[in-house]
PDB file of N, CA and C in Angstrom:
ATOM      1  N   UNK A   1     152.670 214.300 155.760  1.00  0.00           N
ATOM      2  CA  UNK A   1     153.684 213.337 155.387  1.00  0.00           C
ATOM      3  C   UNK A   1     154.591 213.064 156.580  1.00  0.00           C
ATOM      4  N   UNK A   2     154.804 211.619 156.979  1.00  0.00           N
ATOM      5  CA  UNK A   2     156.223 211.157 157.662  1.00  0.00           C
ATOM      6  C   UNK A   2     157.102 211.716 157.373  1.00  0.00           C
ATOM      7  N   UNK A   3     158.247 211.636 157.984  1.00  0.00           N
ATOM      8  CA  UNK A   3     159.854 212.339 157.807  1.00  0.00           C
ATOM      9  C   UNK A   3     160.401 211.758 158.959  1.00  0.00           C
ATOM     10  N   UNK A   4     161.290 210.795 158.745  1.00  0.00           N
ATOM     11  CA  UNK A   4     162.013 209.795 159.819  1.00  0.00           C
ATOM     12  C   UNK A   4     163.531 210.698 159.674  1.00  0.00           C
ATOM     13  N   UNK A   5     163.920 210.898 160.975  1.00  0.00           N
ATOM     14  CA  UNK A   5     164.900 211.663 161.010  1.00  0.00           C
ATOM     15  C   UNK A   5     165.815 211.029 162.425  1.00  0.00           C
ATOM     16  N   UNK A   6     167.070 209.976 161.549  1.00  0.00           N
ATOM     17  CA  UNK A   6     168.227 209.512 161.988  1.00  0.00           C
ATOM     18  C   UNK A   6     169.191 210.038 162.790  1.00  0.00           C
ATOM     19  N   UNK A   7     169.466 211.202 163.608  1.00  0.00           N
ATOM     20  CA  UNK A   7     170.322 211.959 164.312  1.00  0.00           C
ATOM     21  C   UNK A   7     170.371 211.740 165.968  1.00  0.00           C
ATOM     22  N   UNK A   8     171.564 211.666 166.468  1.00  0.00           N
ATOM     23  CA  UNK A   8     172.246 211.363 167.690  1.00  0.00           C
ATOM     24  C   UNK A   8     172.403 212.507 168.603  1.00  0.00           C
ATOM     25  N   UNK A   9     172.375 213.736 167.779  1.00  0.00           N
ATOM     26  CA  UNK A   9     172.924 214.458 168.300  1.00  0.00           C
ATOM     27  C   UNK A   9     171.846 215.500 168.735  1.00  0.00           C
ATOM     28  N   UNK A  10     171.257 215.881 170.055  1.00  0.00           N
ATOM     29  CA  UNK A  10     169.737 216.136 170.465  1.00  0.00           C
ATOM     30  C   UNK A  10     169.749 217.855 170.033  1.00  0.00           C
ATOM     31  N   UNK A  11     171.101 218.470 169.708  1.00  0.00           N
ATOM     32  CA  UNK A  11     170.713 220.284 169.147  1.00  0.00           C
ATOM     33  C   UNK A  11     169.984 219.662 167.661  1.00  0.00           C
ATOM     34  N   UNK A  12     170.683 219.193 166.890  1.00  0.00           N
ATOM     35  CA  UNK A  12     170.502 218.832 165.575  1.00  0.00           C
ATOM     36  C   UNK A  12     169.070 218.585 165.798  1.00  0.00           C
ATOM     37  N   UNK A  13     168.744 217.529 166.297  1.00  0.00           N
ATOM     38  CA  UNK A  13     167.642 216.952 166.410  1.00  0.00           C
ATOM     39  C   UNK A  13     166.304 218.104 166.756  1.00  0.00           C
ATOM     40  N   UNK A  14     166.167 218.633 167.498  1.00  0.00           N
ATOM     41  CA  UNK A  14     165.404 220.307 168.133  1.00  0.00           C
ATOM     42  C   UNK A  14     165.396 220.742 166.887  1.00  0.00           C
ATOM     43  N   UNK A  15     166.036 221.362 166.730  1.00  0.00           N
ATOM     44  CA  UNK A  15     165.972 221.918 165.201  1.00  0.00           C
ATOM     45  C   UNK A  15     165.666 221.880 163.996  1.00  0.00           C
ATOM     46  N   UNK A  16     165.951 219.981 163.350  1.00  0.00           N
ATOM     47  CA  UNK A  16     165.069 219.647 162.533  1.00  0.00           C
ATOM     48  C   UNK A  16     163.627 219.292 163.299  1.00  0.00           C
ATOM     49  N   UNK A  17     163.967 218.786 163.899  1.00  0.00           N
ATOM     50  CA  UNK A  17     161.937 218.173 164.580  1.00  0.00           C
ATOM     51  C   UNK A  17     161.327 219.738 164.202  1.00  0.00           C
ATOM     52  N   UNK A  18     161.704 220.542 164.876  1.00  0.00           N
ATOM     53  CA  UNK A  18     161.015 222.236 165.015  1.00  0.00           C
ATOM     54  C   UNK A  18     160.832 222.444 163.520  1.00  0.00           C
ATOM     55  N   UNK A  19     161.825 222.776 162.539  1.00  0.00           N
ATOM     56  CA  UNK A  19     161.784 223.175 161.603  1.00  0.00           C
ATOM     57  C   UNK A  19     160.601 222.467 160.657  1.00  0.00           C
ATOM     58  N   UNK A  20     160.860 220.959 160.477  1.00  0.00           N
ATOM     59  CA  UNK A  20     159.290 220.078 159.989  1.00  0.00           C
ATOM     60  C   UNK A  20     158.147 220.119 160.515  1.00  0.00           C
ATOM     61  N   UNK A  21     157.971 220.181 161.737  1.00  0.00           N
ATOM     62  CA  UNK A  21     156.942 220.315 162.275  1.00  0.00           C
ATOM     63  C   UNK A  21     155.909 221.355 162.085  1.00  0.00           C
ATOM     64  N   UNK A  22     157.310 222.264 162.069  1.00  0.00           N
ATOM     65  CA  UNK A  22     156.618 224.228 161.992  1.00  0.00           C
ATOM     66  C   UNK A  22     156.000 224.068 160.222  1.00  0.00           C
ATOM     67  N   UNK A  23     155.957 223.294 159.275  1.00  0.00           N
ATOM     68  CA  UNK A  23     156.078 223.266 158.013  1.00  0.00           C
ATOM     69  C   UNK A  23     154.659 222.059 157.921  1.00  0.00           C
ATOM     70  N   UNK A  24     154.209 221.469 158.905  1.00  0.00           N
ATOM     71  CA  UNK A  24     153.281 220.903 158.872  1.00  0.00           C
ATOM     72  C   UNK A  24     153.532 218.993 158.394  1.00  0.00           C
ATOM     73  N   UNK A  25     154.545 218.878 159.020  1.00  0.00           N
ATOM     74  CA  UNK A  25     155.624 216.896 158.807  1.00  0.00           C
ATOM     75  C   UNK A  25     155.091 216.756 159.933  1.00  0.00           C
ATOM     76  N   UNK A  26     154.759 215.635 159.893  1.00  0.00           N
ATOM     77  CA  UNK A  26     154.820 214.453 160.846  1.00  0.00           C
ATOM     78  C   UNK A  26     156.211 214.101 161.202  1.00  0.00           C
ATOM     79  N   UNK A  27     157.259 214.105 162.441  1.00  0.00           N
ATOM     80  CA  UNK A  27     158.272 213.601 162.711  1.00  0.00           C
ATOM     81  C   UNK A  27     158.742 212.780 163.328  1.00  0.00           C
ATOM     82  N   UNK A  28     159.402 211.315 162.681  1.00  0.00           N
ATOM     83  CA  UNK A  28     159.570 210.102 163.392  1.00  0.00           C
ATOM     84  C   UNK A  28     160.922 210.487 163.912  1.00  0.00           C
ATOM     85  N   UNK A  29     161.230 210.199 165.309  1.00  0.00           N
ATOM     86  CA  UNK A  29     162.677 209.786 165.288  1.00  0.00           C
ATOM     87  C   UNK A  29     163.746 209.270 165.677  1.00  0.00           C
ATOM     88  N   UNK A  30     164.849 209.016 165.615  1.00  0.00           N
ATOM     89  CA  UNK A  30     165.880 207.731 165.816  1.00  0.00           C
ATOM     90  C   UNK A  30     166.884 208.307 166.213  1.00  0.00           C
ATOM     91  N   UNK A  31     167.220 208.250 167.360  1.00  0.00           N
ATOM     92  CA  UNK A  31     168.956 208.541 168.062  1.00  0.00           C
ATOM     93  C   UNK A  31     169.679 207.673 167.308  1.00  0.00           C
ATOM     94  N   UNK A  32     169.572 206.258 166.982  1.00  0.00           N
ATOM     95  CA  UNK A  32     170.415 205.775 166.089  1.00  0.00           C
ATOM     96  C   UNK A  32     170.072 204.663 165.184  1.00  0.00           C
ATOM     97  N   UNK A  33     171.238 204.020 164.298  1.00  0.00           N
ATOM     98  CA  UNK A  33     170.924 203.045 162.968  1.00  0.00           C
ATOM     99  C   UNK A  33     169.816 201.856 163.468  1.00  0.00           C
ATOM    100  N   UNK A  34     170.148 200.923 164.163  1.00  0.00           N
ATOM    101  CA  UNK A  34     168.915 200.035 164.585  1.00  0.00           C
ATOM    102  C   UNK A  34     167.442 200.524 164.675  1.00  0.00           C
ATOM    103  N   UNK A  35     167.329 201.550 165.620  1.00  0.00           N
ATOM    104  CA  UNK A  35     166.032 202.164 165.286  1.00  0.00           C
ATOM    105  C   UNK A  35     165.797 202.751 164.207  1.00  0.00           C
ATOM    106  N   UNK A  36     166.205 203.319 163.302  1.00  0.00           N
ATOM    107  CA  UNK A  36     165.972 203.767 162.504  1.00  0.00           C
ATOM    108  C   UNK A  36     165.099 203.250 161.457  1.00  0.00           C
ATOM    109  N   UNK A  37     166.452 202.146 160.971  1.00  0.00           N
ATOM    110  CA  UNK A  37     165.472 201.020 159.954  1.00  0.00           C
ATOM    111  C   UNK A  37     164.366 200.000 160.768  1.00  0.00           C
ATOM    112  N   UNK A  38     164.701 200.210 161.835  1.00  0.00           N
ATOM    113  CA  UNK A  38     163.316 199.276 162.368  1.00  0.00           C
ATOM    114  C   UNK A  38     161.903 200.344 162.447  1.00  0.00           C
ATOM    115  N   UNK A  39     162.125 201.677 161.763  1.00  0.00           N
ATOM    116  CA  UNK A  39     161.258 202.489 162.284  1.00  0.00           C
ATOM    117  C   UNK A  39     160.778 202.792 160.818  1.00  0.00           C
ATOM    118  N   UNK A  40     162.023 202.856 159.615  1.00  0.00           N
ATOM    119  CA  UNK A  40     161.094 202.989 158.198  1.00  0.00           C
ATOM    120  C   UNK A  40     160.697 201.559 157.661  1.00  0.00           C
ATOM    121  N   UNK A  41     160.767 200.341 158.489  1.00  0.00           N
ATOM    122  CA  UNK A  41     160.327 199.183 158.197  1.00  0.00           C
ATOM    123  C   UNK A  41     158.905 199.380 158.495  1.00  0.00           C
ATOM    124  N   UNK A  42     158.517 199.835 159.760  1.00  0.00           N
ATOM    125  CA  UNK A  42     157.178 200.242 160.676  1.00  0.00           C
ATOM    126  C   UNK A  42     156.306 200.759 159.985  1.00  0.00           C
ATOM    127  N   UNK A  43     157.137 202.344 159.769  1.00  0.00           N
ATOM    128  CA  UNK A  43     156.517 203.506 159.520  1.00  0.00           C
ATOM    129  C   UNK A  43     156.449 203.785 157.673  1.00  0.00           C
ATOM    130  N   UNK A  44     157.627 202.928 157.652  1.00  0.00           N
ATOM    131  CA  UNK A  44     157.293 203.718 155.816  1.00  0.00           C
ATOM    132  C   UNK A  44     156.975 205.324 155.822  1.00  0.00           C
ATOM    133  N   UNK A  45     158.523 205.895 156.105  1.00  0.00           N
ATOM    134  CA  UNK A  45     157.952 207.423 155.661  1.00  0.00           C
ATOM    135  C   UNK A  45     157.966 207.925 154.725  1.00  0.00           C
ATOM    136  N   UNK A  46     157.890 209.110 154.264  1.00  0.00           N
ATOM    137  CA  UNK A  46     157.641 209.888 152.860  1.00  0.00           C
ATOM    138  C   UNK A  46     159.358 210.135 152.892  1.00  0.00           C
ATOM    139  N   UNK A  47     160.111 210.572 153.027  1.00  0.00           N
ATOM    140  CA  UNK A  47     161.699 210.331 153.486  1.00  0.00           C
ATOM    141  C   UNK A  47     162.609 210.563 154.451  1.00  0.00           C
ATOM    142  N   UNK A  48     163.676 210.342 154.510  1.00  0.00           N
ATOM    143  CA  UNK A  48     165.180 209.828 155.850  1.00  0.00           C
ATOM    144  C   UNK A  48     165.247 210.460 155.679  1.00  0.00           C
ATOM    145  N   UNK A  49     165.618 211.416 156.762  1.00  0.00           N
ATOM    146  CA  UNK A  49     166.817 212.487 156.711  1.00  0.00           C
ATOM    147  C   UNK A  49     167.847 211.697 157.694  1.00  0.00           C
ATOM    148  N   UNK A  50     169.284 211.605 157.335  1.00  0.00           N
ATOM    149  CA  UNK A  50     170.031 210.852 157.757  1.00  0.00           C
ATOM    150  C   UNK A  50     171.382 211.061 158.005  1.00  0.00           C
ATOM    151  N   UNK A  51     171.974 211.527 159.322  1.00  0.00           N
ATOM    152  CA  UNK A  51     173.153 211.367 160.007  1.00  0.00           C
ATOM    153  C   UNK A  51     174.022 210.584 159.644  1.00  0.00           C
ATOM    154  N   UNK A  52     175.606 211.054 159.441  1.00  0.00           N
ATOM    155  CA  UNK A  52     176.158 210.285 159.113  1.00  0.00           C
ATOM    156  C   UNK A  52     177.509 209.329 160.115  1.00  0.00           C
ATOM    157  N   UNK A  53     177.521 210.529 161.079  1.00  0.00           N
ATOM    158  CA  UNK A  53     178.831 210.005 162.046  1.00  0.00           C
ATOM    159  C   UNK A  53     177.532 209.995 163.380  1.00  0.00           C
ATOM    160  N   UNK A  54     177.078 208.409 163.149  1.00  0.00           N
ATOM    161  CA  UNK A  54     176.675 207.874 164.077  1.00  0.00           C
ATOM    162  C   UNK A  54     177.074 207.091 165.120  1.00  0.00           C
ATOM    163  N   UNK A  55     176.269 206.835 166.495  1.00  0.00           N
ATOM    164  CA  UNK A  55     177.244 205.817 167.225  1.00  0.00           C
ATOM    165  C   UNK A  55     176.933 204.410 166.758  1.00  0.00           C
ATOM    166  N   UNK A  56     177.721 203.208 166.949  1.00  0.00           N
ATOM    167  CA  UNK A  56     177.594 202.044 166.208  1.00  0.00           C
ATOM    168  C   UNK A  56     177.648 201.807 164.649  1.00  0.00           C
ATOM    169  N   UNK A  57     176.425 202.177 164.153  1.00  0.00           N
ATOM    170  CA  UNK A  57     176.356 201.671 162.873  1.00  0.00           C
ATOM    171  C   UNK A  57     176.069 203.052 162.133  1.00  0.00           C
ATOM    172  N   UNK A  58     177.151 203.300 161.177  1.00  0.00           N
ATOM    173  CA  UNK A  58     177.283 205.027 160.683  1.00  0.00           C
ATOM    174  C   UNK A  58     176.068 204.696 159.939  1.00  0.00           C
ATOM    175  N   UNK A  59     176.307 206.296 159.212  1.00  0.00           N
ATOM    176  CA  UNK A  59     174.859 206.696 157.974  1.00  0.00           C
ATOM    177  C   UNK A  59     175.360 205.822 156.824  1.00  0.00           C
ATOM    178  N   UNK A  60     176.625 205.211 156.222  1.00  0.00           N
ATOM    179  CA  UNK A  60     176.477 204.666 155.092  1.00  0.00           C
ATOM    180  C   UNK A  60     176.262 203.147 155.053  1.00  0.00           C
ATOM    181  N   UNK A  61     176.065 202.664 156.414  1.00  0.00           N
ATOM    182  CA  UNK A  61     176.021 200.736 155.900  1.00  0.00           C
ATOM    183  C   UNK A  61     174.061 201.491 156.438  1.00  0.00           C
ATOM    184  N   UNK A  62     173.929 202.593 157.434  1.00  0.00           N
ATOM    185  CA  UNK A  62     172.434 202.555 157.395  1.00  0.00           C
ATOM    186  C   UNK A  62     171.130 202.652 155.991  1.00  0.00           C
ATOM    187  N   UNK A  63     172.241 203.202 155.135  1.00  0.00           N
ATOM    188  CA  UNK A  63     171.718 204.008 153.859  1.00  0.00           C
ATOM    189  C   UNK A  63     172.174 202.345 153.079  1.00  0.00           C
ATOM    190  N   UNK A  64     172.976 201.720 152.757  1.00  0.00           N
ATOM    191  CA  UNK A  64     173.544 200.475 152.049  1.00  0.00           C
ATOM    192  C   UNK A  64     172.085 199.576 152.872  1.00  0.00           C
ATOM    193  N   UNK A  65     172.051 199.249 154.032  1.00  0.00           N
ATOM    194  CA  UNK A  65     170.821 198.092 154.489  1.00  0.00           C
ATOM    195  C   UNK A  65     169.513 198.761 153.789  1.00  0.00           C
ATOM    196  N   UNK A  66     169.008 199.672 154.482  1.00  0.00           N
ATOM    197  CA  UNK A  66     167.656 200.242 153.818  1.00  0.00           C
ATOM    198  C   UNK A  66     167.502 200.395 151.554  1.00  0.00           C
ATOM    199  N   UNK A  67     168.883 200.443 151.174  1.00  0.00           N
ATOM    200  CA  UNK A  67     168.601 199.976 149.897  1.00  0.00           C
ATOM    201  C   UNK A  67     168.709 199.071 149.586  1.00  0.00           C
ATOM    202  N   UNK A  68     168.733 197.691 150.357  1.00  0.00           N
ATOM    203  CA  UNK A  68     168.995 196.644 150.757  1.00  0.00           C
ATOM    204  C   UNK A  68     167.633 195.915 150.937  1.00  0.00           C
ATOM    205  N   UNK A  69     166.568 196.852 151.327  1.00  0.00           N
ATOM    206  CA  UNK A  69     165.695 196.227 151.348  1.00  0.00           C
ATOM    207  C   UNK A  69     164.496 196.428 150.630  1.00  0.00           C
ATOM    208  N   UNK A  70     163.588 195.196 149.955  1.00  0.00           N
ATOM    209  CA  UNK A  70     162.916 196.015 148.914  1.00  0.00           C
ATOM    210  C   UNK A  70     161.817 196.536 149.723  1.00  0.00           C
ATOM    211  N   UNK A  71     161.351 196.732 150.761  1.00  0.00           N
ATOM    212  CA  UNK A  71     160.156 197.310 150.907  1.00  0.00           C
ATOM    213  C   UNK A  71     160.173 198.920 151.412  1.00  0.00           C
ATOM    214  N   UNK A  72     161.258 198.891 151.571  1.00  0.00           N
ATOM    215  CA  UNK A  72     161.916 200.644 151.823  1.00  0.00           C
ATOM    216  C   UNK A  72     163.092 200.780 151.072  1.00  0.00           C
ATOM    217  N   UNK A  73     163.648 199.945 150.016  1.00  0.00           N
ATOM    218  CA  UNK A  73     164.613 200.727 149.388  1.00  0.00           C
ATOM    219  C   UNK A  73     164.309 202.044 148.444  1.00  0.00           C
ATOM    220  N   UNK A  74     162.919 202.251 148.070  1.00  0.00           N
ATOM    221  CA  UNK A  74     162.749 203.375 147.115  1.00  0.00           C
ATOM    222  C   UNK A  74     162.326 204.532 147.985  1.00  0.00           C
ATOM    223  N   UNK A  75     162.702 204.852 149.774  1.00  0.00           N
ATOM    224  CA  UNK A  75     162.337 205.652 150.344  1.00  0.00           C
ATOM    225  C   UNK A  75     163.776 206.408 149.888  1.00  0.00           C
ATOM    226  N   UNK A  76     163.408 208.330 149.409  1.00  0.00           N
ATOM    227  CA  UNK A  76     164.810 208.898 149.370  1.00  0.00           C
ATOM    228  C   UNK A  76     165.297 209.200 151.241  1.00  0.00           C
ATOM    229  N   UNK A  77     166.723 209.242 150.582  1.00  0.00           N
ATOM    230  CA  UNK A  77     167.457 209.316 151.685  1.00  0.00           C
ATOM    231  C   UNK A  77     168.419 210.543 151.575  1.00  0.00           C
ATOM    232  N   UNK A  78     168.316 211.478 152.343  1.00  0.00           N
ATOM    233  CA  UNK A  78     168.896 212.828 152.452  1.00  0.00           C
ATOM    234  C   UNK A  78     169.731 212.734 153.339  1.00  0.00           C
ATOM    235  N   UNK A  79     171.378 212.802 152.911  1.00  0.00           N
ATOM    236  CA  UNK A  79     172.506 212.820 154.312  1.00  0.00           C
ATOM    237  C   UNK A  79     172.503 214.334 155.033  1.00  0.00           C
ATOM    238  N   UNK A  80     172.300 214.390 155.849  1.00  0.00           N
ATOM    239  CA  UNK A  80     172.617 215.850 156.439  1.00  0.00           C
ATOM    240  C   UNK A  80     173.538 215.678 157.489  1.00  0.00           C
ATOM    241  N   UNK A  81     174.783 215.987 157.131  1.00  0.00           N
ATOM    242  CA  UNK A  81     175.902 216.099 157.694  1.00  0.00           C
ATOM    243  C   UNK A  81     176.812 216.930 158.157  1.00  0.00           C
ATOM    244  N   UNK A  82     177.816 217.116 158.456  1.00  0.00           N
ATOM    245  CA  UNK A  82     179.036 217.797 158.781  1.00  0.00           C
ATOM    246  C   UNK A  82     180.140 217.434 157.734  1.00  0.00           C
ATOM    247  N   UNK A  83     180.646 216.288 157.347  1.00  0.00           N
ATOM    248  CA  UNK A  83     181.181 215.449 156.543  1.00  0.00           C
ATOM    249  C   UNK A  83     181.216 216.283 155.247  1.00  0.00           C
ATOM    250  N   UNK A  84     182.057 217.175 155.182  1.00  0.00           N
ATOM    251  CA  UNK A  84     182.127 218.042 153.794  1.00  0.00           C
ATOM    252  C   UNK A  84     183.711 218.420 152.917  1.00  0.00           C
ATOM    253  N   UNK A  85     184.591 217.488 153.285  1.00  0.00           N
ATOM    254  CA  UNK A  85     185.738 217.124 152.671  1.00  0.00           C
ATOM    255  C   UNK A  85     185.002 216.386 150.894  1.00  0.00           C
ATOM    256  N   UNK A  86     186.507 217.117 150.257  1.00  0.00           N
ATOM    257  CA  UNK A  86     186.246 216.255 148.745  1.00  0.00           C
ATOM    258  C   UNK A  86     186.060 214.911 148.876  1.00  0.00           C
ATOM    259  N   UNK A  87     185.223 214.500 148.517  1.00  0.00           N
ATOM    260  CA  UNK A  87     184.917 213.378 148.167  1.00  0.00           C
ATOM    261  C   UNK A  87     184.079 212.483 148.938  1.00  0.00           C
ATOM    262  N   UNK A  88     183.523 213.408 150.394  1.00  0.00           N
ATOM    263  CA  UNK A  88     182.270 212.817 151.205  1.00  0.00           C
ATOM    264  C   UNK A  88     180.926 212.791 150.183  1.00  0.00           C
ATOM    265  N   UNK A  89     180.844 214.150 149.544  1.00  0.00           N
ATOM    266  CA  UNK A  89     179.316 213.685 149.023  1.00  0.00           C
ATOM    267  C   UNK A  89     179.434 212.706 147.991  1.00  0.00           C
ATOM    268  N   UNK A  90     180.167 212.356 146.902  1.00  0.00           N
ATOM    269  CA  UNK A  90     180.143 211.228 146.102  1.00  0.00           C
ATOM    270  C   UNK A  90     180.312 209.847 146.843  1.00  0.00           C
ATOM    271  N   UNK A  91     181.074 209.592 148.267  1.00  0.00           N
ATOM    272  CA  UNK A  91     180.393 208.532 148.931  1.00  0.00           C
ATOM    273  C   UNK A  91     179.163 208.398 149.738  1.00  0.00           C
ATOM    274  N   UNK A  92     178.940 209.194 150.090  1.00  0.00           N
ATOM    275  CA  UNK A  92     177.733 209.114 150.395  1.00  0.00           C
ATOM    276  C   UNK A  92     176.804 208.622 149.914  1.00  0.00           C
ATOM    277  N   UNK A  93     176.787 209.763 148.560  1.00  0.00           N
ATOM    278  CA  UNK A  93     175.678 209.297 147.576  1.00  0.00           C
ATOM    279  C   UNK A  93     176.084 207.665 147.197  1.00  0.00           C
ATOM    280  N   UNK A  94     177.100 207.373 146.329  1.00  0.00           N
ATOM    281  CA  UNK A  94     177.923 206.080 146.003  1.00  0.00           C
ATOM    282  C   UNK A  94     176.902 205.155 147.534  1.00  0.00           C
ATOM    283  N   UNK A  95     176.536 205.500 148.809  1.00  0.00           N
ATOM    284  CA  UNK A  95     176.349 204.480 150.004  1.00  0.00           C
ATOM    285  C   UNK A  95     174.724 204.227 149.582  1.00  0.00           C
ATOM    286  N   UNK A  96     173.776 204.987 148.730  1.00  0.00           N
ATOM    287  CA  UNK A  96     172.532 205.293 148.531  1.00  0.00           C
ATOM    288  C   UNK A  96     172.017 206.109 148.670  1.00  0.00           C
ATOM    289  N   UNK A  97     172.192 207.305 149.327  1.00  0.00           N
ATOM    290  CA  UNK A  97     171.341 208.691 149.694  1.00  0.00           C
ATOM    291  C   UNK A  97     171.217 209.331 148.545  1.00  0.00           C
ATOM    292  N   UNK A  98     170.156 209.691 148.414  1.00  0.00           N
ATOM    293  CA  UNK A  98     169.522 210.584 147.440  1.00  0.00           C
ATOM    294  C   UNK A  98     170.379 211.681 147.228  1.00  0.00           C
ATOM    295  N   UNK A  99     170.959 212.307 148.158  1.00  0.00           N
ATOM    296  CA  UNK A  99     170.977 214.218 148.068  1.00  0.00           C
ATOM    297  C   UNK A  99     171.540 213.932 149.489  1.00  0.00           C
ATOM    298  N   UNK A 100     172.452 215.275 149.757  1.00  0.00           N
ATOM    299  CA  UNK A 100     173.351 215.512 150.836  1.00  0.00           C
ATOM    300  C   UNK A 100     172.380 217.103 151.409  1.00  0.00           C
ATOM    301  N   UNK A 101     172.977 217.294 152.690  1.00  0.00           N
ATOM    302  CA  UNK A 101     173.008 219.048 152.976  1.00  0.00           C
ATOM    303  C   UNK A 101     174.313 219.173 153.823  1.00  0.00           C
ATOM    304  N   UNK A 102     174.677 220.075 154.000  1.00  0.00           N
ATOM    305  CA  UNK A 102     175.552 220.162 154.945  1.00  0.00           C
ATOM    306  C   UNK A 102     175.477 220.496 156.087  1.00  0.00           C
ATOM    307  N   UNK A 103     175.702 220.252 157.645  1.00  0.00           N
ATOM    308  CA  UNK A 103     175.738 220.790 158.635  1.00  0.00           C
ATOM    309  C   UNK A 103     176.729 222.273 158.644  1.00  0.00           C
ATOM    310  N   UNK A 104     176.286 223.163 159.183  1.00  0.00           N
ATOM    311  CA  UNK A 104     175.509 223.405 160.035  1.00  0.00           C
ATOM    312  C   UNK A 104     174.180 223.692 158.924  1.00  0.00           C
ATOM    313  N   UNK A 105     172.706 223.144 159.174  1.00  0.00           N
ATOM    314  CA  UNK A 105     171.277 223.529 158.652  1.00  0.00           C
ATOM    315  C   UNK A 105     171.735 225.107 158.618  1.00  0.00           C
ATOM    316  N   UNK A 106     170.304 225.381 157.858  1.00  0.00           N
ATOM    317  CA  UNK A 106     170.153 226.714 157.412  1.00  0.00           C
ATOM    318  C   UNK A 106     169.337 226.519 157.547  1.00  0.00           C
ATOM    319  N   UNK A 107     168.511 227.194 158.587  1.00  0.00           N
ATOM    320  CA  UNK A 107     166.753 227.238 158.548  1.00  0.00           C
ATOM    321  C   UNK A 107     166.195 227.382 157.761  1.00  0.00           C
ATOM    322  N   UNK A 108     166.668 228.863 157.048  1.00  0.00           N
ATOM    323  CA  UNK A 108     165.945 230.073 156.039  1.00  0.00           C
ATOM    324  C   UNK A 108     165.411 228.509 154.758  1.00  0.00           C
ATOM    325  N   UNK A 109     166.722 227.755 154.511  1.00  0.00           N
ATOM    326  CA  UNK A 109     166.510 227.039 153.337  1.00  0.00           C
ATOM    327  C   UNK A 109     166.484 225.707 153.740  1.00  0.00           C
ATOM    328  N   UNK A 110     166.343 225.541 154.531  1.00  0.00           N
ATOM    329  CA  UNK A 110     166.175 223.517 154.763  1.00  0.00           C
ATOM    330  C   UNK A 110     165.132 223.313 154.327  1.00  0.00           C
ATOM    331  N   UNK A 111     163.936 223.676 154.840  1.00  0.00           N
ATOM    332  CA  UNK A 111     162.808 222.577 154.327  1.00  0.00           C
ATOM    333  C   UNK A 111     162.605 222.411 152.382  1.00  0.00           C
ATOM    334  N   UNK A 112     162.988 223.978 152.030  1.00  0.00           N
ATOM    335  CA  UNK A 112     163.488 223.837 150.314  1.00  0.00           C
ATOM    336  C   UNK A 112     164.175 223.014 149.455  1.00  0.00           C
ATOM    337  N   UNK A 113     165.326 222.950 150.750  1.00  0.00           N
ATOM    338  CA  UNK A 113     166.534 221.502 150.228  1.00  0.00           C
ATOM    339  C   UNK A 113     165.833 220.156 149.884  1.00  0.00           C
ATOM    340  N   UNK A 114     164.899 219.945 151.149  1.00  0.00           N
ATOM    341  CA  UNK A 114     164.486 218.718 151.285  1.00  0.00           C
ATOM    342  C   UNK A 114     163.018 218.163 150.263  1.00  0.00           C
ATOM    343  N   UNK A 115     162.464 219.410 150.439  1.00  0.00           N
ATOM    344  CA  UNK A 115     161.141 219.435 149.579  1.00  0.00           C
ATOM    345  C   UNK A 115     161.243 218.677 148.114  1.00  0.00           C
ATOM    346  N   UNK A 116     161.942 219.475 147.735  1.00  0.00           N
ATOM    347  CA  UNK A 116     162.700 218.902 146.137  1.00  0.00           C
ATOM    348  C   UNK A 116     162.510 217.249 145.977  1.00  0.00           C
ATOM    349  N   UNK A 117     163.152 216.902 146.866  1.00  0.00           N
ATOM    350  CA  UNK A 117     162.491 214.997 147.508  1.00  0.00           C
ATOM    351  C   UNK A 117     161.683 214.409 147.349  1.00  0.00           C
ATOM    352  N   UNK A 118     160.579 215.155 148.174  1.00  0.00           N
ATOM    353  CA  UNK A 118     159.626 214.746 148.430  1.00  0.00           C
ATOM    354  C   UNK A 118     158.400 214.069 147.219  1.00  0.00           C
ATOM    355  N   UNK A 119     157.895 212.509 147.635  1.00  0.00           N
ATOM    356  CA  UNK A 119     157.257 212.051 146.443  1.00  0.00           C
ATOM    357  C   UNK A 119     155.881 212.792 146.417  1.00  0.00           C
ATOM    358  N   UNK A 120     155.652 212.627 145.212  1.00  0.00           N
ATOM    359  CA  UNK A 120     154.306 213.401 144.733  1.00  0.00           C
ATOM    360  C   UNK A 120     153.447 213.254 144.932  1.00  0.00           C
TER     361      UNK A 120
END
């Protein structure tokens, strides 16, 4: 399975790529919002994992366009963030993302978090 993964930030990035990879994902990925959706327009993956304090265009107008569009709006979208004040995950979600995680990952349990997602 694809797994398009939205992050700017190149530790983050090492870490998920490693962690999917080691789990047997295919990993697409996007330093930022333009590529991104030009990449699950392309690629159509199995799902986003998606950054939220991006440069230019954040994770929620990225998550608002891609449900925006019908040929990838039913891809889930997983925020994995830092962003953990009351009331980030109900906007988030409220922006379209499926399901949140929080930064900092947890190896032991990320790919578990995300699995749950994943279509059948």
């Amino acid at each position: 399975m694809k797994i398009l993964v939205i992050e700017d930030n190149v530790q983050n990035m090492y870490l998920i790529h490693f962690l999917l990879e080691s789990n047997g994902y295919t990993v697409l990925e996007a330093l930022n919002g333009q590529d991104g959706i030009r990449m699950a327009h392309e690629e159509k993956p199995g799902i986003i994992l998606l950054d939220i304090q991006l440069p230019g265009m954040d994770g929620y107008e990225i998550a608002r366009i891609i449900r925006s569009s019908p040929e990838i709006r039913d891809i889930p979208i997983i925020a994995v963030t830092s962003y953990a004040m009351a009331g980030d995950r109900e906007r988030i979600l409220a922006a379209g993302a499926t399901d949140y995680i929080e930064k900092p990952i947890n190896p032991e349990t990320f790919i578990d978090q995300i699995r749950i997602h994943f279509p059948k």
